[in-house]
Protein backbone atom coordinates (compact mmCIF):
# COMPACT_ATOMS: atom_id res chain seq x y z
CA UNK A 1 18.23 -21.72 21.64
CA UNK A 2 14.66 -23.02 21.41
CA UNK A 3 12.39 -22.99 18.04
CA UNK A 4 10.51 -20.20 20.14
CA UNK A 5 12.90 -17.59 19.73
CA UNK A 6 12.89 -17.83 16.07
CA UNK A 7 9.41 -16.72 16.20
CA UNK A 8 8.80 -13.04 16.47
CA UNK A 9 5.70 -12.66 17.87
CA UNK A 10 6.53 -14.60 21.20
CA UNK A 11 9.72 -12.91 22.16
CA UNK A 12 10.53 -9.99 23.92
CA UNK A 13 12.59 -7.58 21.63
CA UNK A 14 14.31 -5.69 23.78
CA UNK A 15 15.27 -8.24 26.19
CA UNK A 16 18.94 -9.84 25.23
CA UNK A 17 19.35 -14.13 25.88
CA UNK A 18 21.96 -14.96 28.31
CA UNK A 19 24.17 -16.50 25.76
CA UNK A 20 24.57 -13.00 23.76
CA UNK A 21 25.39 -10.81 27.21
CA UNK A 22 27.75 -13.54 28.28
CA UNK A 23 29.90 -14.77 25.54
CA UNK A 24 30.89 -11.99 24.33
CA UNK A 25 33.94 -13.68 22.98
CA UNK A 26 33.01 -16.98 21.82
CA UNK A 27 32.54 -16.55 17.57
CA UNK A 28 29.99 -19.38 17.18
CA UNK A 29 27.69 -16.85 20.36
CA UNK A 30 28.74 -14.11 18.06
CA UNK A 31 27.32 -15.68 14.51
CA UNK A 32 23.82 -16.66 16.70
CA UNK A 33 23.41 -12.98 17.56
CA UNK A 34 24.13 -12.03 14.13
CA UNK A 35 21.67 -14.54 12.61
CA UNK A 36 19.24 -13.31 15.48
CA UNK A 37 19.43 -10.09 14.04
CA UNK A 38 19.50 -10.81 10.71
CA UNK A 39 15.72 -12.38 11.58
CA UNK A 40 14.45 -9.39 13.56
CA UNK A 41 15.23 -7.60 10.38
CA UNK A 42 13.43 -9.87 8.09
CA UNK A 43 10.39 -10.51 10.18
CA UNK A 44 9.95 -6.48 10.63
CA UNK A 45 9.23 -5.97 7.53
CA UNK A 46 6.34 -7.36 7.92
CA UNK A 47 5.25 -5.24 10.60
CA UNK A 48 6.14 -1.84 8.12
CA UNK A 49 5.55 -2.70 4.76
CA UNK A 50 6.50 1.14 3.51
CA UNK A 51 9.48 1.13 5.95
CA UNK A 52 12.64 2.52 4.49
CA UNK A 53 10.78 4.71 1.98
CA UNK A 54 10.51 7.97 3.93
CA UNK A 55 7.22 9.10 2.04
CA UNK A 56 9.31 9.22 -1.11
CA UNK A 57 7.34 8.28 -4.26
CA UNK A 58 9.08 5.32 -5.43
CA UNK A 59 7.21 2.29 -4.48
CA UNK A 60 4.68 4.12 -2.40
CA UNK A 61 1.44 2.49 -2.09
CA UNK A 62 -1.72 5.20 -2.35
CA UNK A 63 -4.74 4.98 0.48
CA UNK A 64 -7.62 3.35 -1.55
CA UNK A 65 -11.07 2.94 -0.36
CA UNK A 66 -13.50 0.08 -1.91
CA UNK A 67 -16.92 0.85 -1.23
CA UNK A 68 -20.01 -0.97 -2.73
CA UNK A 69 -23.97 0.05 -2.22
CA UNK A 70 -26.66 -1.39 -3.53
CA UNK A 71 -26.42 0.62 -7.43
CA UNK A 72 -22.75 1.11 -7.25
CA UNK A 73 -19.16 -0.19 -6.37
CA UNK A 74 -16.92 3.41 -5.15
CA UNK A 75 -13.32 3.12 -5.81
CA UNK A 76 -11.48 6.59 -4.47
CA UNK A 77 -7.83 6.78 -4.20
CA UNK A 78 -5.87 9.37 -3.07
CA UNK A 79 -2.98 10.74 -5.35
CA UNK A 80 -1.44 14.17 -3.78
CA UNK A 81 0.56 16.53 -6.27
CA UNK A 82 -0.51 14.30 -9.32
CA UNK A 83 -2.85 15.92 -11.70
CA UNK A 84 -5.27 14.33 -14.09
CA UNK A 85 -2.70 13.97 -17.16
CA UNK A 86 -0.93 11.76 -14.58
CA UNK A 87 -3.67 9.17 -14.07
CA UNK A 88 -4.80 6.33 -16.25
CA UNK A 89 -8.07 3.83 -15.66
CA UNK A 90 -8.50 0.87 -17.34
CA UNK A 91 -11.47 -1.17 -16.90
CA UNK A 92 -11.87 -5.04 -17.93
CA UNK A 93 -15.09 -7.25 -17.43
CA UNK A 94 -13.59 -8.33 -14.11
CA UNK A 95 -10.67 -5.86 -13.12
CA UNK A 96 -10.27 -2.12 -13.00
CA UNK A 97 -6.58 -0.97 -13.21
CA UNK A 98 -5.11 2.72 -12.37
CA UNK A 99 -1.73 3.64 -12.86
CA UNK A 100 -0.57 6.89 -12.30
CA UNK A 101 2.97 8.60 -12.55
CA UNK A 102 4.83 11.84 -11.18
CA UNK A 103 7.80 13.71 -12.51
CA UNK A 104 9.17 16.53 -10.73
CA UNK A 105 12.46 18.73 -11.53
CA UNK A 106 12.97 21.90 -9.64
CA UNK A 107 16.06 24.20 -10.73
CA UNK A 108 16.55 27.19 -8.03
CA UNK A 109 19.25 29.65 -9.33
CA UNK A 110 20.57 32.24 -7.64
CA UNK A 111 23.81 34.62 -6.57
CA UNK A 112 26.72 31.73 -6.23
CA UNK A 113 23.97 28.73 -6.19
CA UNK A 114 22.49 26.48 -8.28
CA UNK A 115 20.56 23.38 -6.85
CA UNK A 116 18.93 21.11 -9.60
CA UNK A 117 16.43 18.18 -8.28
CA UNK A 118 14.91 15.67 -9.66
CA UNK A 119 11.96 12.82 -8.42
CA UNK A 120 10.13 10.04 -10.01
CA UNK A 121 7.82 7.68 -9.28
CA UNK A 122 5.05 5.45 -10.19
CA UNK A 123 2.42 3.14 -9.07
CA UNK A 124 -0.76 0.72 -10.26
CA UNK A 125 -3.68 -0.42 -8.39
CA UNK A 126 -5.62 -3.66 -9.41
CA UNK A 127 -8.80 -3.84 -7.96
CA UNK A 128 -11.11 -7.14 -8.75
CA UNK A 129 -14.57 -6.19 -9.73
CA UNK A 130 -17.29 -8.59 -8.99
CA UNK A 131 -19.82 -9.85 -11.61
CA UNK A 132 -22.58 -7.34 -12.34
CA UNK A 133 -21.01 -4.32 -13.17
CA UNK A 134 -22.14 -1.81 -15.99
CA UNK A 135 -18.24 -0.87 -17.55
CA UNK A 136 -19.59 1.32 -20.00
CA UNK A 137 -21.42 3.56 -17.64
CA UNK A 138 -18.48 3.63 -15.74
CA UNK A 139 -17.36 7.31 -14.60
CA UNK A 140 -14.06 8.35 -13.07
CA UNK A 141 -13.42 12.03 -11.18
CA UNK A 142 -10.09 13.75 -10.30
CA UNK A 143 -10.35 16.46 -7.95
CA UNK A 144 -8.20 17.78 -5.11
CA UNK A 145 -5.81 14.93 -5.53
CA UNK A 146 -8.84 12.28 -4.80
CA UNK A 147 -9.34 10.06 -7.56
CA UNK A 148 -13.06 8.68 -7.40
CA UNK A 149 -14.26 6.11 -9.86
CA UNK A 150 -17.80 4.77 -9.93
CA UNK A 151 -18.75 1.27 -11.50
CA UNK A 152 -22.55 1.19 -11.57
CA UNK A 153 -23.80 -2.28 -11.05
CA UNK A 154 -26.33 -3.94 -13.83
CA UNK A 155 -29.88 -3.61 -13.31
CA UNK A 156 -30.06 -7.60 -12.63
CA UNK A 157 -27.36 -7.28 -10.18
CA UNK A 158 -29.41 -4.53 -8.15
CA UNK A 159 -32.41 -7.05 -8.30
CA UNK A 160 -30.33 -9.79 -6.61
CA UNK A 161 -29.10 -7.70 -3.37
CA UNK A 162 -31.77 -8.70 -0.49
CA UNK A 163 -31.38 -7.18 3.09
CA UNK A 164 -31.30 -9.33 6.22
CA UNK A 165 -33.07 -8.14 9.19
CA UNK A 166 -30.21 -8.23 12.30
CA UNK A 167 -32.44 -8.90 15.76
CA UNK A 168 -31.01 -8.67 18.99
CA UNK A 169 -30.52 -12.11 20.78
C-alpha cells in the first residue's frame, strides 16, 4: 500500500486494490481492507456533514444568509415549523447569537390504536459582527418560518465604506 491510498481525494472509490480481490483468505489482507474502510468512513464525513440525520431536528444546522450593504448587516435564517416563542436573539458588541428550540408530541387515537410521538430538537447560531454596528437599533422579524434580523451599522461606519471603480483590462 502506498501513502496515496490513504488519501481520499486521489483514489478511485469504487475500484478494489489487487491485494483485497486476491487474498481473500490471508487475515493481515483482511484487517487492511477493514482499516481501508474504516477511513472511507471517516473521511466521508467530511464530504456530508448532516449525513446520518435524515432531516430530523436533532443537530440540524438551519440555512443562514449573511448579507451586509452599505447601512446594514442582514442576518435571515430559516426555521420551518418553529414559531416566534421558539426563537431567542441575543446581541453582544461583537456577536449576535440565536437559539431556537422545537417540541412536538402528536397522540392519534382511534378504534383499536393508539400511536403517541414525540420529537425534540435544538440549535444556536453565532454569527461575528464586525465593528460599527448600532445594537440598540437592532430589529429582528419572524415570519413564514424566515427569521430576519437587521443590525444597522453606525453613522461613522457608513462614512468609512468607499466604492472602487472595477475597469475592464
Amino acid at each position: 500500500m502506498q501513502i496515496r491510498d490513504l488519501i481520499p481525494w486521489n483514489r478511485n472509490r469504487d475500484a478494489t486494490t489487487r491485494s483485497e480481490s486476491t487474498d481473500d483468505d490471508n487475515p493481515v489482507a483482511l484487517l487492511q481492507r477493514d482499516m481501508n474502510r474504516v477511513f472511507e468512513d471517516f473521511w466521508s464525513r467530511f464530504d456530508r456533514p448532516f449525513a446520518g440525520t435524515n432531516g430530523a431536528l436533532t443537530g440540524f444546522g438551519p440555512t443562514t444568509d449573511v448579507t451586509e450593504t452599505d447601512k446594514a448587516i442582514e442576518v435571515a435564517i430559516e426555521l420551518p415549523g418553529l414559531e416566534e416563542k421558539d426563537v431567542e436573539v441575543n446581541l453582544t458588541d461583537d456577536v449576535l447569537t440565536i437559539r431556537g428550540e422545537k417540541k412536538h408530541e402528536s397522540e392519534d387515537k382511534r378504534k383499536g390504536v393508539y400511536i403517541s410521538e414525540r420529537a425534540w430538537g435544538s440549535f444556536y447560531r453565532m454569527v461575528p459582527l464586525p465593528p460599527g454596528v448600532d445594537t440598540d437599533k437592532a430589529s429582528a422579524d419572524f415570519k413564514r418560518g424566515v427569521l430576519t434580523v437587521t443590525l444597522p451599522k453606525t453613522p461613522e461606519a457608513q462614512a468609512k465604506v468607499k466604492r472602487i471603480e472595477v475597469k475592464a483590462a
